[in-house]
PDB file of N, CA and C in Angstrom:
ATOM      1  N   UNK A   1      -3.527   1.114 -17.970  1.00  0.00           N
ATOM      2  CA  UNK A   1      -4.611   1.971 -17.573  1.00  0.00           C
ATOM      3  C   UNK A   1      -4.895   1.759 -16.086  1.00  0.00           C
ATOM      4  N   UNK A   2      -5.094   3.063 -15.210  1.00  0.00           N
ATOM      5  CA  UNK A   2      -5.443   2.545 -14.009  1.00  0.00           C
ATOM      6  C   UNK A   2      -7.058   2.769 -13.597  1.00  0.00           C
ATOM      7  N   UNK A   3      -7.053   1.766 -12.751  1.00  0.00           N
ATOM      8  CA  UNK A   3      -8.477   1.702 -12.343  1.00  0.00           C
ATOM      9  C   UNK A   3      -9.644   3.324 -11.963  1.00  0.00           C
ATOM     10  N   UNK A   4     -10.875   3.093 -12.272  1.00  0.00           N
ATOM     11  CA  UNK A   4     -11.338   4.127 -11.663  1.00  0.00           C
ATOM     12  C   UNK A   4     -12.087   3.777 -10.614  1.00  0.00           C
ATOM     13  N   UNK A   5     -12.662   2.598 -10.650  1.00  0.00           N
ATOM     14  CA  UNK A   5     -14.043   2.512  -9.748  1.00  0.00           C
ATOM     15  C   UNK A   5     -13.486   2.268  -8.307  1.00  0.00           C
ATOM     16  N   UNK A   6     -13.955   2.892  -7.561  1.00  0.00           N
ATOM     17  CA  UNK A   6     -13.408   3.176  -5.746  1.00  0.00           C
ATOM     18  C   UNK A   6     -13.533   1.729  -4.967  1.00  0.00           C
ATOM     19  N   UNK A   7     -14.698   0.926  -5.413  1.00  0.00           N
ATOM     20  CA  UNK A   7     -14.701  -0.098  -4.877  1.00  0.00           C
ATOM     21  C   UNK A   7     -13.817  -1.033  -4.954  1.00  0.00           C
ATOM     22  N   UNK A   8     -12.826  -0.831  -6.724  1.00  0.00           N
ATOM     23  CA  UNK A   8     -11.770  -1.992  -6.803  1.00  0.00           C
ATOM     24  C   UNK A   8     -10.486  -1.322  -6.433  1.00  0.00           C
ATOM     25  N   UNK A   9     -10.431   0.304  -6.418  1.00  0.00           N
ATOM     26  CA  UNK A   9      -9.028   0.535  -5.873  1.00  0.00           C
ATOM     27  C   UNK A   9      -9.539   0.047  -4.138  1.00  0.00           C
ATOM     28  N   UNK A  10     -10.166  -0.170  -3.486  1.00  0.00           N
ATOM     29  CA  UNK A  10     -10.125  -0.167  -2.280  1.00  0.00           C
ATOM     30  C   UNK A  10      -9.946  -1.852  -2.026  1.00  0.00           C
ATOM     31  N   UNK A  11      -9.869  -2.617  -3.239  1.00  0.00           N
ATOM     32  CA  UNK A  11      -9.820  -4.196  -3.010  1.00  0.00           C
ATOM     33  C   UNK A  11      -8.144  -4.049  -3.533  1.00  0.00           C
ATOM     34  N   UNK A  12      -7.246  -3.139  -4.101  1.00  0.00           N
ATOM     35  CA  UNK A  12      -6.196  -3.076  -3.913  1.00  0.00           C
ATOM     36  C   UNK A  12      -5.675  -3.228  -2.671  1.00  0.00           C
ATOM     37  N   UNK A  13      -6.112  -2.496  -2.198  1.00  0.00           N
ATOM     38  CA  UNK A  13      -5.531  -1.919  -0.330  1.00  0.00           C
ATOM     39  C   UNK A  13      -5.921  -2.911  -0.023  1.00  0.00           C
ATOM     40  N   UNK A  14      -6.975  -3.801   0.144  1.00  0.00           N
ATOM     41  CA  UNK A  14      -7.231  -5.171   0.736  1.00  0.00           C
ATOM     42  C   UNK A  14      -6.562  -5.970   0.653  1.00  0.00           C
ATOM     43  N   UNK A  15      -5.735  -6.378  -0.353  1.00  0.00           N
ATOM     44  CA  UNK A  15      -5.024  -7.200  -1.315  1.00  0.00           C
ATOM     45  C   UNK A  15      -3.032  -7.437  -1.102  1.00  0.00           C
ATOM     46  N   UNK A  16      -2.901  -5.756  -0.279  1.00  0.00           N
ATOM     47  CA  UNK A  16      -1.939  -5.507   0.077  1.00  0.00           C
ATOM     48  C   UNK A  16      -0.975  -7.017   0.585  1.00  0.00           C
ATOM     49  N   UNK A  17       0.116  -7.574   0.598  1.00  0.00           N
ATOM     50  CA  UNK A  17       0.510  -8.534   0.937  1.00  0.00           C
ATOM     51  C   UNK A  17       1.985  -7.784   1.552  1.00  0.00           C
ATOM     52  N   UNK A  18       2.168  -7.080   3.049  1.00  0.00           N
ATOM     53  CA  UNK A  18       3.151  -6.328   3.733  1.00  0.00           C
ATOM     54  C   UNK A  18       4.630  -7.012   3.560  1.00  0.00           C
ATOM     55  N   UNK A  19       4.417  -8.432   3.771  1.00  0.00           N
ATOM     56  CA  UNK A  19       5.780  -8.970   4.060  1.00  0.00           C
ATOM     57  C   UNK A  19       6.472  -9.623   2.374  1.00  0.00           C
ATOM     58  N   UNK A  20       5.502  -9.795   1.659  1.00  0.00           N
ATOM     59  CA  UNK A  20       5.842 -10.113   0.292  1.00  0.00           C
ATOM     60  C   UNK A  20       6.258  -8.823  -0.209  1.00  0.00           C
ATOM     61  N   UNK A  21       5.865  -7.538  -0.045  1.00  0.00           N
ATOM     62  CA  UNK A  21       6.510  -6.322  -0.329  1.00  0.00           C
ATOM     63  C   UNK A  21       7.715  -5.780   0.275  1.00  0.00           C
ATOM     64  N   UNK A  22       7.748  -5.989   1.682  1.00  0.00           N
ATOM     65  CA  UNK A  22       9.079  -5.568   2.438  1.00  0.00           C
ATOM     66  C   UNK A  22      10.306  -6.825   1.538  1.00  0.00           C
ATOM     67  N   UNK A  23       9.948  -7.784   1.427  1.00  0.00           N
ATOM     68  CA  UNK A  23      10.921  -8.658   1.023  1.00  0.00           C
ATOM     69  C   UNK A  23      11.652  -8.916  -0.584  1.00  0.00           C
ATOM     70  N   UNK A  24      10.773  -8.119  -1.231  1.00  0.00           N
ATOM     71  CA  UNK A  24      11.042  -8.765  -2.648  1.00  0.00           C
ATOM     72  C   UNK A  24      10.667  -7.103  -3.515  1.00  0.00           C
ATOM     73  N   UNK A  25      10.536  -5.713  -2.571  1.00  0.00           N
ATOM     74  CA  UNK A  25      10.369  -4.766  -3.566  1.00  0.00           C
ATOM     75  C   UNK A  25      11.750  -4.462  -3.944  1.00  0.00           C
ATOM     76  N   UNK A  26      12.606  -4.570  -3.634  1.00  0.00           N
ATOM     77  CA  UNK A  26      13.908  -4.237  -4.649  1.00  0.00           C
ATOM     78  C   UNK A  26      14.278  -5.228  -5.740  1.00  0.00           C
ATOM     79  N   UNK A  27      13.499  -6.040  -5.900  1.00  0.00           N
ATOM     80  CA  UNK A  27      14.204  -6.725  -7.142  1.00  0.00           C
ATOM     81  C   UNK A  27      13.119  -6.692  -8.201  1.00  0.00           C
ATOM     82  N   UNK A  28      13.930  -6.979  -9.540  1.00  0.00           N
ATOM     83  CA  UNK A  28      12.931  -6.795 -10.914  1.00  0.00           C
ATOM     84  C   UNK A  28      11.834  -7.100 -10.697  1.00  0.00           C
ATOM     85  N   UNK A  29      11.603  -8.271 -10.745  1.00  0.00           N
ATOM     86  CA  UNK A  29       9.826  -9.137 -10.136  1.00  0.00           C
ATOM     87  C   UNK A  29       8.946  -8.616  -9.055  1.00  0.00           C
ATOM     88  N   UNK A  30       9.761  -7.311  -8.209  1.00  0.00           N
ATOM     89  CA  UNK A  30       9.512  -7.797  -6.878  1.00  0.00           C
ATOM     90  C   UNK A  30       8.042  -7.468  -6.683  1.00  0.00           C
ATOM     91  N   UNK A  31       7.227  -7.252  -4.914  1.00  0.00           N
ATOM     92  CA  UNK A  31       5.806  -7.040  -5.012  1.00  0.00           C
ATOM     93  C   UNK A  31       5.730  -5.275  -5.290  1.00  0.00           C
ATOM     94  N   UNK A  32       4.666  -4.726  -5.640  1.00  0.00           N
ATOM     95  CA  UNK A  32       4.698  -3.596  -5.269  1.00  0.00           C
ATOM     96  C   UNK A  32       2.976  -3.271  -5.221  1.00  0.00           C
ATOM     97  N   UNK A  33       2.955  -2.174  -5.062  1.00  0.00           N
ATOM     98  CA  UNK A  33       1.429  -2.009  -3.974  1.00  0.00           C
ATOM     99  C   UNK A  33       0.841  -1.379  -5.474  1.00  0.00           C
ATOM    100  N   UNK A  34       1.518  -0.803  -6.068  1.00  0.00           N
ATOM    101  CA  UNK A  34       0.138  -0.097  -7.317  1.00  0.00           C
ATOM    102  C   UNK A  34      -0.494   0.908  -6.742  1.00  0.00           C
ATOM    103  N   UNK A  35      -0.331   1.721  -5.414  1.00  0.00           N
ATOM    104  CA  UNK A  35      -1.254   2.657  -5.180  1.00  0.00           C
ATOM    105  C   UNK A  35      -0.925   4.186  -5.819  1.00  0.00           C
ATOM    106  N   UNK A  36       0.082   4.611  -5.584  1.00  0.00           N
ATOM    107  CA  UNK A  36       0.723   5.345  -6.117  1.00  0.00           C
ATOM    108  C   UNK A  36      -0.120   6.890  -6.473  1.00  0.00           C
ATOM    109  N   UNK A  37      -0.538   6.022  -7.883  1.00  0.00           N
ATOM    110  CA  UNK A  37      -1.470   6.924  -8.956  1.00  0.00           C
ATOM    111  C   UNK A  37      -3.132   7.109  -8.047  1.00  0.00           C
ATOM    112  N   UNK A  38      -3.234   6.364  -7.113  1.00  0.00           N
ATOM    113  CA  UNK A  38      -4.454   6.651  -5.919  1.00  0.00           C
ATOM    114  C   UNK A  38      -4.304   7.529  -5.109  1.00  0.00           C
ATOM    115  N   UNK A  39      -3.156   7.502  -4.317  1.00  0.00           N
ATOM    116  CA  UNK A  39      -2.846   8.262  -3.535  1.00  0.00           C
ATOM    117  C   UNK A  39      -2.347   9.450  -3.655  1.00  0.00           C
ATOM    118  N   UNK A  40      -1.531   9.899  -4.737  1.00  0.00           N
ATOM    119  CA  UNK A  40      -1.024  11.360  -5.358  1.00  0.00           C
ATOM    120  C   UNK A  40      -2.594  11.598  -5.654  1.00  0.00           C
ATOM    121  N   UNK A  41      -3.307  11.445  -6.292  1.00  0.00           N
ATOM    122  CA  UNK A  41      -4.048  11.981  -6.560  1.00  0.00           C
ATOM    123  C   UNK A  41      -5.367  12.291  -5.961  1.00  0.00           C
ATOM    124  N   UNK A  42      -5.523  11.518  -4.379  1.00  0.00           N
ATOM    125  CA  UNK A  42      -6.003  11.793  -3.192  1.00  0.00           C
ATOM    126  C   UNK A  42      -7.269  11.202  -3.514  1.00  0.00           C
ATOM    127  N   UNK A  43      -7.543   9.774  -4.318  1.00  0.00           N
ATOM    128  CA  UNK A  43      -8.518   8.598  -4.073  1.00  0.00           C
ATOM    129  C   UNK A  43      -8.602   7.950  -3.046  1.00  0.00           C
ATOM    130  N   UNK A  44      -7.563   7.684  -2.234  1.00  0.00           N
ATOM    131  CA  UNK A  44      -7.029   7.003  -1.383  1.00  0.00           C
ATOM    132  C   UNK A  44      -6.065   7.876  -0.188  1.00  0.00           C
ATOM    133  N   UNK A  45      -5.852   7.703   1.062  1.00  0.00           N
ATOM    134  CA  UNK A  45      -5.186   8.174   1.476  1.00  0.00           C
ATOM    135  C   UNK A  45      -4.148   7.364   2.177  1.00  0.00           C
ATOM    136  N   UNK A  46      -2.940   7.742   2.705  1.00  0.00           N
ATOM    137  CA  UNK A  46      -1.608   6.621   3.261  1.00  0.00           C
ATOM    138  C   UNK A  46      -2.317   6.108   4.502  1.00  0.00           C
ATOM    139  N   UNK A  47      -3.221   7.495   5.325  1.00  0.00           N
ATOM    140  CA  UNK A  47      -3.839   6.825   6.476  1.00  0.00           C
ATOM    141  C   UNK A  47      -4.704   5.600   6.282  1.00  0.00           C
ATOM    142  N   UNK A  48      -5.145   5.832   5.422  1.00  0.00           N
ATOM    143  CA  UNK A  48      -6.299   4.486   5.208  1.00  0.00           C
ATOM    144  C   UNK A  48      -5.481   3.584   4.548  1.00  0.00           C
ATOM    145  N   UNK A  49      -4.781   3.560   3.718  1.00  0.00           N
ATOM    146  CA  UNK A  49      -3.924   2.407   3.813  1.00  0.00           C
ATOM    147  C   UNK A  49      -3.349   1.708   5.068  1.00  0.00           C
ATOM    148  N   UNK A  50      -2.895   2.439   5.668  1.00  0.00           N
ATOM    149  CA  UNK A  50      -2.127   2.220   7.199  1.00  0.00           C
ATOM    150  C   UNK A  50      -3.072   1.708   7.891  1.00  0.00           C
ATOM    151  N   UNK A  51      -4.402   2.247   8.097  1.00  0.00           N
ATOM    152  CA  UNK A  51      -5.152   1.733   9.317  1.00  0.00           C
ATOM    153  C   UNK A  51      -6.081   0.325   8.303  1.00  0.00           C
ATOM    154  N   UNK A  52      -5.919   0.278   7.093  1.00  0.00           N
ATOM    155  CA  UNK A  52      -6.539  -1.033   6.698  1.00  0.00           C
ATOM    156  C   UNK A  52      -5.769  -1.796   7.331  1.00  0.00           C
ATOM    157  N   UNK A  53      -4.120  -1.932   7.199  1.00  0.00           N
ATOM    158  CA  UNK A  53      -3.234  -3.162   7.057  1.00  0.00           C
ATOM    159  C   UNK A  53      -3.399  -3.228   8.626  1.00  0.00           C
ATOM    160  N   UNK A  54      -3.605  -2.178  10.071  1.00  0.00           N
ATOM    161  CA  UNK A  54      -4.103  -2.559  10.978  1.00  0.00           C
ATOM    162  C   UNK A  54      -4.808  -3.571  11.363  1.00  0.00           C
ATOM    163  N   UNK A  55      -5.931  -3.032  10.556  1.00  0.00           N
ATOM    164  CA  UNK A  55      -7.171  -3.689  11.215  1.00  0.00           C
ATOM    165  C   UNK A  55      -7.284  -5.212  10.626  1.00  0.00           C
ATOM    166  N   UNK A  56      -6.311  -5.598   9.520  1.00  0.00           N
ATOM    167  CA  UNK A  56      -6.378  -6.409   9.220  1.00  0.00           C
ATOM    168  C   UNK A  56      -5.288  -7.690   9.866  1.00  0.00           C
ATOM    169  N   UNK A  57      -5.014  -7.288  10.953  1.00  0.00           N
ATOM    170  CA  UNK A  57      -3.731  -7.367  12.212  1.00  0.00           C
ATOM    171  C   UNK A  57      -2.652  -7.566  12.168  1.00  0.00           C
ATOM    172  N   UNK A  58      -2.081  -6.582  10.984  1.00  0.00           N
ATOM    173  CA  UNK A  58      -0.587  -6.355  11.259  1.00  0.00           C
ATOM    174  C   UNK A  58      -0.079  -5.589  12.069  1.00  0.00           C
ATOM    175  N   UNK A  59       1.089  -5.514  12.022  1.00  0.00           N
ATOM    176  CA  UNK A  59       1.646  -4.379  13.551  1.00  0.00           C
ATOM    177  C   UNK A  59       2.778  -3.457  12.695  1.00  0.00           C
ATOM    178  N   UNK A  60       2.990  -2.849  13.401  1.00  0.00           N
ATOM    179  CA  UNK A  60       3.594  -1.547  12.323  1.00  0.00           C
ATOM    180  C   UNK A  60       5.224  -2.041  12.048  1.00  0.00           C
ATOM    181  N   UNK A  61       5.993  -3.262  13.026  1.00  0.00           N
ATOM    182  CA  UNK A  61       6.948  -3.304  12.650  1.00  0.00           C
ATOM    183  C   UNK A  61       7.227  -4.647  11.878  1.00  0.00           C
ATOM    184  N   UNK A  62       5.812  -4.969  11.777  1.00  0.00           N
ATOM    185  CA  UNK A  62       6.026  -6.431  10.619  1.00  0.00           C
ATOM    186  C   UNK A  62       5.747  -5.811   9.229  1.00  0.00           C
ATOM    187  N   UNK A  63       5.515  -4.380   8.875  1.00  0.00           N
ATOM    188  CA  UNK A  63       4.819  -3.689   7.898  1.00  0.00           C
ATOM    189  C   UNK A  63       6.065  -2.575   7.809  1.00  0.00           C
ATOM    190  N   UNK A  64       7.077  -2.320   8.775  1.00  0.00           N
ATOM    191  CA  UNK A  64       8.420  -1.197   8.749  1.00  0.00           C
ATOM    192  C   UNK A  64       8.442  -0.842   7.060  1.00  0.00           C
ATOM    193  N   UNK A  65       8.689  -1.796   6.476  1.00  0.00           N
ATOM    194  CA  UNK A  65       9.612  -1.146   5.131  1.00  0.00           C
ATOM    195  C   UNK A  65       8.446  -0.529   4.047  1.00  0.00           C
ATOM    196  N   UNK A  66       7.154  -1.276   4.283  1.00  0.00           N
ATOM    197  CA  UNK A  66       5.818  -0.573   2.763  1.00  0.00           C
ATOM    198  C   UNK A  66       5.240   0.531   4.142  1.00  0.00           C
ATOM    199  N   UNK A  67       6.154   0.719   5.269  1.00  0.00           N
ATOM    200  CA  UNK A  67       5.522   2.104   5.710  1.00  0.00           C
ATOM    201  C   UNK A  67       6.760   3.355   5.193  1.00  0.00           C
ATOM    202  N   UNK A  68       7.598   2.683   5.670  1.00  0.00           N
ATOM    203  CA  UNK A  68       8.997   3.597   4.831  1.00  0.00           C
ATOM    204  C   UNK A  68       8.754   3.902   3.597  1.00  0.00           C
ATOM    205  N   UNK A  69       8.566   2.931   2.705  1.00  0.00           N
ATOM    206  CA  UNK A  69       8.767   3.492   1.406  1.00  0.00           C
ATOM    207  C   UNK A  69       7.360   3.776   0.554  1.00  0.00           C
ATOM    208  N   UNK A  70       6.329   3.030   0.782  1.00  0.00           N
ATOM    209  CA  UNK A  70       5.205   3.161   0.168  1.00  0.00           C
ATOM    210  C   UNK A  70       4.016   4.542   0.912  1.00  0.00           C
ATOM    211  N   UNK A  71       4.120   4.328   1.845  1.00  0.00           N
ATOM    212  CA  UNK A  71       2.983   5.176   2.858  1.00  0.00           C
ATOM    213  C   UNK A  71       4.036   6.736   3.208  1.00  0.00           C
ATOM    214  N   UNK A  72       4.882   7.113   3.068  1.00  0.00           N
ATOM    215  CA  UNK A  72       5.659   7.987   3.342  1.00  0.00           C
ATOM    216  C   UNK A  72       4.884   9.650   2.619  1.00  0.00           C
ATOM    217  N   UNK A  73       4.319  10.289   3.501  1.00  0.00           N
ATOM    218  CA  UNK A  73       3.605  11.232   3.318  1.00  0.00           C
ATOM    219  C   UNK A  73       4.587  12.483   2.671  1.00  0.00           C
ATOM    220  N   UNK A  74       4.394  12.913   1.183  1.00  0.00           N
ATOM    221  CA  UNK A  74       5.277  13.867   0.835  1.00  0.00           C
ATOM    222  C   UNK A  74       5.123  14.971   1.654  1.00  0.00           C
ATOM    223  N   UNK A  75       6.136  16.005   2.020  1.00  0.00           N
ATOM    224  CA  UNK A  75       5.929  17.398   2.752  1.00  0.00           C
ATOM    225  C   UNK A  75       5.844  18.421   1.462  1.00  0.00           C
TER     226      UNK A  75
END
């Protein structure tokens, strides 16, 4: 079941761990973000994901691969 209340999907995005995801999302175990079902459905947006993991002082190329594959805005 996924979450409804805005305050705990937004402690998802807090929770985010960039380099444990770039490193270990291709394998069975690996990390993955869970936003998914937030963001298709426009609870959440990739920008605010993106500018959390900012402000929380990452830089966009220590974060390259959960911007590639996770934050990747469908056309």
């Amino acid at each position: 079941m996924f979450e409804t209340n805005l305050k705990k999907i937004l402690r998802l995005v807090e929770n985010i761990q960039p380099s444990t995801y770039g490193n270990t999302r291709n394998f069975q175990d690996g990390a993955v973000t869970r936003l998914s079902p937030y963001i298709s459905r426009g609870n959440i947006t990739t920008n605010h994901v993106f500018t959390s993991l900012l402000n929380r002082g990452f830089n966009p190329w220590e974060i390259e691969r959960l911007i590639q594959v996770a934050l990747i805005i469908p056309l």
